[in-house]
N, C-alpha and C. Protein backbone atom coordinates (compact mmCIF):
# COMPACT_ATOMS: atom_id res chain seq x y z
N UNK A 1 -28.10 -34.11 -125.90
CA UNK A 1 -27.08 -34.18 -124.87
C UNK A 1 -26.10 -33.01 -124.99
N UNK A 2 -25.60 -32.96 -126.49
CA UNK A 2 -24.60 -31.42 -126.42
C UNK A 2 -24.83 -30.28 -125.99
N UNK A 3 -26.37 -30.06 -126.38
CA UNK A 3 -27.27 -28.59 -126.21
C UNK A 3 -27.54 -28.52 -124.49
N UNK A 4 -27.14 -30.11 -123.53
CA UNK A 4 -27.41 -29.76 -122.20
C UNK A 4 -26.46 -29.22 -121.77
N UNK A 5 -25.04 -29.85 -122.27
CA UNK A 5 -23.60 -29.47 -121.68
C UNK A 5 -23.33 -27.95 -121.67
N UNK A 6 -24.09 -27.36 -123.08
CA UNK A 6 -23.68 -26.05 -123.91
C UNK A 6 -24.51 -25.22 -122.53
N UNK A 7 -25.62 -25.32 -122.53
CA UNK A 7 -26.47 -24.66 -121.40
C UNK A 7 -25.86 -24.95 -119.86
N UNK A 8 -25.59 -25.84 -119.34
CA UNK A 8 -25.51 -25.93 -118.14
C UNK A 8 -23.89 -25.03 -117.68
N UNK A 9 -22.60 -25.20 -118.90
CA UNK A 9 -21.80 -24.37 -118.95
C UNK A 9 -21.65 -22.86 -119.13
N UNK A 10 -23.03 -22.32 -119.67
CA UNK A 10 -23.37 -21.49 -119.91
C UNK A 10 -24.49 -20.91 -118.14
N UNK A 11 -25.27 -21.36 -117.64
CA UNK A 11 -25.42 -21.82 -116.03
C UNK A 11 -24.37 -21.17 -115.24
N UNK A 12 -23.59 -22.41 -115.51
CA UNK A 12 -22.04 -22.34 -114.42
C UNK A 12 -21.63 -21.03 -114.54
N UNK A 13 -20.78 -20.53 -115.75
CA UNK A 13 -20.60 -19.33 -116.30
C UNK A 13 -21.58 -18.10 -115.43
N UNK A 14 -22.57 -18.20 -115.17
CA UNK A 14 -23.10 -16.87 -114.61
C UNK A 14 -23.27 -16.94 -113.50
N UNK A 15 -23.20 -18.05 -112.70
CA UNK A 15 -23.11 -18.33 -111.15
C UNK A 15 -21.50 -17.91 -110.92
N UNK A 16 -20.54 -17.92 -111.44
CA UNK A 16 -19.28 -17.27 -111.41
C UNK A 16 -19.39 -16.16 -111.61
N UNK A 17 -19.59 -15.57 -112.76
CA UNK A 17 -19.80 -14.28 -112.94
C UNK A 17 -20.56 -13.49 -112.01
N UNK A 18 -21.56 -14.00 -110.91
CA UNK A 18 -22.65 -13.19 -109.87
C UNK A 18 -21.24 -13.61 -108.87
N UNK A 19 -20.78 -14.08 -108.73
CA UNK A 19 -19.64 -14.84 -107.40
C UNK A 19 -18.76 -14.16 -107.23
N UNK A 20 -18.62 -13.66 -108.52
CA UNK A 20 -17.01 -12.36 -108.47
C UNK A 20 -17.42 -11.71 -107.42
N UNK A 21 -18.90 -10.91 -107.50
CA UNK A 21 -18.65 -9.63 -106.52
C UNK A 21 -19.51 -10.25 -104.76
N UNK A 22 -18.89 -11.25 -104.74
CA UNK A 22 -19.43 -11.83 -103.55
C UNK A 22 -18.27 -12.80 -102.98
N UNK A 23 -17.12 -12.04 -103.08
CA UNK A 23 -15.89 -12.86 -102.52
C UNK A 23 -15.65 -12.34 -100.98
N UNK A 24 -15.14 -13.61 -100.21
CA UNK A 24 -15.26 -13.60 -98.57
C UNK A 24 -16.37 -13.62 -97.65
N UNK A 25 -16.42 -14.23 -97.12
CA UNK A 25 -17.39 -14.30 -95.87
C UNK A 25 -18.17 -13.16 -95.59
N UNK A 26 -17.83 -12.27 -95.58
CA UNK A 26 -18.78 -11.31 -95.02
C UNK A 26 -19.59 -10.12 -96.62
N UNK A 27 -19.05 -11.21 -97.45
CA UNK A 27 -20.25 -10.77 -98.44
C UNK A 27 -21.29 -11.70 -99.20
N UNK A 28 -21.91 -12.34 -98.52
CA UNK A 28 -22.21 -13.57 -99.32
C UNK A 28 -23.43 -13.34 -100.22
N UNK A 29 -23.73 -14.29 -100.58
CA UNK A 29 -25.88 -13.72 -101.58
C UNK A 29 -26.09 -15.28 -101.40
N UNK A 30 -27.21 -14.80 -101.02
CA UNK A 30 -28.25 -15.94 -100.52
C UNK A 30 -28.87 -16.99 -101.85
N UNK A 31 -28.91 -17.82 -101.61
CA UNK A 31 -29.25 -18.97 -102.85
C UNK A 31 -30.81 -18.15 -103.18
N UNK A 32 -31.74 -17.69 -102.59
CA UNK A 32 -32.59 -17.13 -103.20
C UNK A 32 -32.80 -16.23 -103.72
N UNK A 33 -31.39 -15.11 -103.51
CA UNK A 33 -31.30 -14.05 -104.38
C UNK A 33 -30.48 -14.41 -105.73
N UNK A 34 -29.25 -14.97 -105.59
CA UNK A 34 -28.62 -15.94 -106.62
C UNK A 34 -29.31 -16.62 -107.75
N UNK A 35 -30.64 -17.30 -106.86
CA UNK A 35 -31.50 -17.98 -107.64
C UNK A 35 -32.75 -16.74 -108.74
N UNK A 36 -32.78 -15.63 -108.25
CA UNK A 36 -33.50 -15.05 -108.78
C UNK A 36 -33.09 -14.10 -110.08
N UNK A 37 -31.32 -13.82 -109.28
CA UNK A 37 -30.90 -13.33 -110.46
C UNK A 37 -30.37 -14.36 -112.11
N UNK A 38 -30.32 -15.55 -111.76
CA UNK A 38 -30.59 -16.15 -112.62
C UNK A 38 -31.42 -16.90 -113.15
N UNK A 39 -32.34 -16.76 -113.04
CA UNK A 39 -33.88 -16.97 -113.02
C UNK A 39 -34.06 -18.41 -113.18
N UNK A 40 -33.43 -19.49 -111.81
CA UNK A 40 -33.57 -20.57 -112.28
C UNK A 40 -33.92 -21.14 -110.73
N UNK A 41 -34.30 -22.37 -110.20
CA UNK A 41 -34.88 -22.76 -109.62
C UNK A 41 -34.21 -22.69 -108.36
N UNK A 42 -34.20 -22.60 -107.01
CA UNK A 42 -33.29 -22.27 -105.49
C UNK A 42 -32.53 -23.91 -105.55
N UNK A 43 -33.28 -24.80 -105.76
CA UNK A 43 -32.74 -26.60 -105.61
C UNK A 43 -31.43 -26.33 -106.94
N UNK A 44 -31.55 -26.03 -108.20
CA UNK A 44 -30.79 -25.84 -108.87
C UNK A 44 -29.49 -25.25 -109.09
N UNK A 45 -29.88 -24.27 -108.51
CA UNK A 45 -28.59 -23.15 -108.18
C UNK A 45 -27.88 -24.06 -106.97
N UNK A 46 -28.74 -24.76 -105.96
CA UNK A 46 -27.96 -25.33 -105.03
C UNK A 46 -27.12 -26.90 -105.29
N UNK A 47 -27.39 -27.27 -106.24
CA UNK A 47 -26.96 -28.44 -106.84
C UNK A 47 -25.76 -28.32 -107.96
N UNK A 48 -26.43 -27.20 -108.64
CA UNK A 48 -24.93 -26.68 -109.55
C UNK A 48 -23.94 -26.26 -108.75
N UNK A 49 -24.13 -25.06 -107.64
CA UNK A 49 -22.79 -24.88 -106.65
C UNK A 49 -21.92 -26.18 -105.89
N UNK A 50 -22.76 -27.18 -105.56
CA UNK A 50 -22.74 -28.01 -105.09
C UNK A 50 -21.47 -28.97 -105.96
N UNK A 51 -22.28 -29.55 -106.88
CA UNK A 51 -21.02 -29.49 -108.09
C UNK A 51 -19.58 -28.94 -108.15
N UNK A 52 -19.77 -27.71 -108.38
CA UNK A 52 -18.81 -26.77 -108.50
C UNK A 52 -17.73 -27.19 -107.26
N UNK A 53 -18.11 -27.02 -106.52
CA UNK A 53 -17.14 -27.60 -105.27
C UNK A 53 -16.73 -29.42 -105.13
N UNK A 54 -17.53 -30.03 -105.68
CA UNK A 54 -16.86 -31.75 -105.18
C UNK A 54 -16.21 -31.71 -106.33
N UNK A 55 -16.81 -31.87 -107.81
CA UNK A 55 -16.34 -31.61 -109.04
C UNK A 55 -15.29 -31.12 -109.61
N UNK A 56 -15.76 -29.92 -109.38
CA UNK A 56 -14.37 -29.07 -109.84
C UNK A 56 -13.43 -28.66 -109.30
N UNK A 57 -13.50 -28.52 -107.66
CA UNK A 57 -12.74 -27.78 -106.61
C UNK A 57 -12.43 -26.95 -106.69
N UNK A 58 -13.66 -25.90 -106.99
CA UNK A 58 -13.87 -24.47 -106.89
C UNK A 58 -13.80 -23.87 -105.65
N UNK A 59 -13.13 -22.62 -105.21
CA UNK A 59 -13.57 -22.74 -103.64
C UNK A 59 -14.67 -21.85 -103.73
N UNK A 60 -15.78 -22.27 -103.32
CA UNK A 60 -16.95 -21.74 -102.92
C UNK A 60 -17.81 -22.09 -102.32
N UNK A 61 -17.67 -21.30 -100.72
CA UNK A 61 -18.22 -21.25 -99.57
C UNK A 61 -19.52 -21.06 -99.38
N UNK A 62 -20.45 -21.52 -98.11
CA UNK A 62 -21.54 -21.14 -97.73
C UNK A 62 -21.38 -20.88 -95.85
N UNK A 63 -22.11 -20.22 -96.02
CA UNK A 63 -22.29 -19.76 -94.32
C UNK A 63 -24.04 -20.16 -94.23
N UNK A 64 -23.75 -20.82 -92.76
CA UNK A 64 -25.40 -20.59 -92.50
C UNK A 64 -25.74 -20.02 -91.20
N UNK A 65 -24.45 -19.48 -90.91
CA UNK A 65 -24.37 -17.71 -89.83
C UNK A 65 -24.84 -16.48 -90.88
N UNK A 66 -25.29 -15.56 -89.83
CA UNK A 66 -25.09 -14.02 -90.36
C UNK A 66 -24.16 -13.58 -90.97
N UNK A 67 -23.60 -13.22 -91.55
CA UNK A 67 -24.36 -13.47 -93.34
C UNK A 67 -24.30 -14.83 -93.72
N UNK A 68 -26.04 -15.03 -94.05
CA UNK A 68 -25.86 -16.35 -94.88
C UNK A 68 -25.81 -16.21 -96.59
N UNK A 69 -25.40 -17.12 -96.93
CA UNK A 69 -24.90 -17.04 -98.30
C UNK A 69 -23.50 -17.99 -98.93
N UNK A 70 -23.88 -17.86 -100.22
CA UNK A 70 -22.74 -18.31 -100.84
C UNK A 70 -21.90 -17.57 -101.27
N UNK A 71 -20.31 -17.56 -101.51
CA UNK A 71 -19.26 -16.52 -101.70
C UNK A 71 -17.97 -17.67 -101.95
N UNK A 72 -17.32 -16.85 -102.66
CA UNK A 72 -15.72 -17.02 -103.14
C UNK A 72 -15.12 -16.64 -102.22
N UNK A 73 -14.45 -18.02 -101.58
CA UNK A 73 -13.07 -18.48 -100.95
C UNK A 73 -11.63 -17.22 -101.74
């Protein structure tokens, strides 16, 4: 159970870190590029962001206009 918390914080941690340079609407990255740069599954990445926002009340947006993507509020 510790070694999931340690990893999934470690997860979170780089989905922030890719988020920095994708702040506002008109820069977003697509859950499948997101997903690739962290080489983890498109459902995953979309469930951890997902999180991130009810959870934590992170602001982090999705568009499913031109540009689609996820980005920092």
């Amino acid at each position: 159970m510790e070694g999931e918390i340690g990893m999934k914080e470690g997860i979170v941690f780089k989905i922030l870190k890719v988020l920095q340079s994708h702040k506002g609407k008109n820069r977003p990255i697509t859950a499948r590029k997101l997903s690739a740069k962290l080489r983890l599954p498109e459902r995953q990445v979309r469930s951890l962001i997902s999180e991130l926002v009810t959870k934590e009340n992170l602001l982090i947006a999705s568009s499913v206009q031109k540009p689609f993507g996820f980005y920092l509020i």
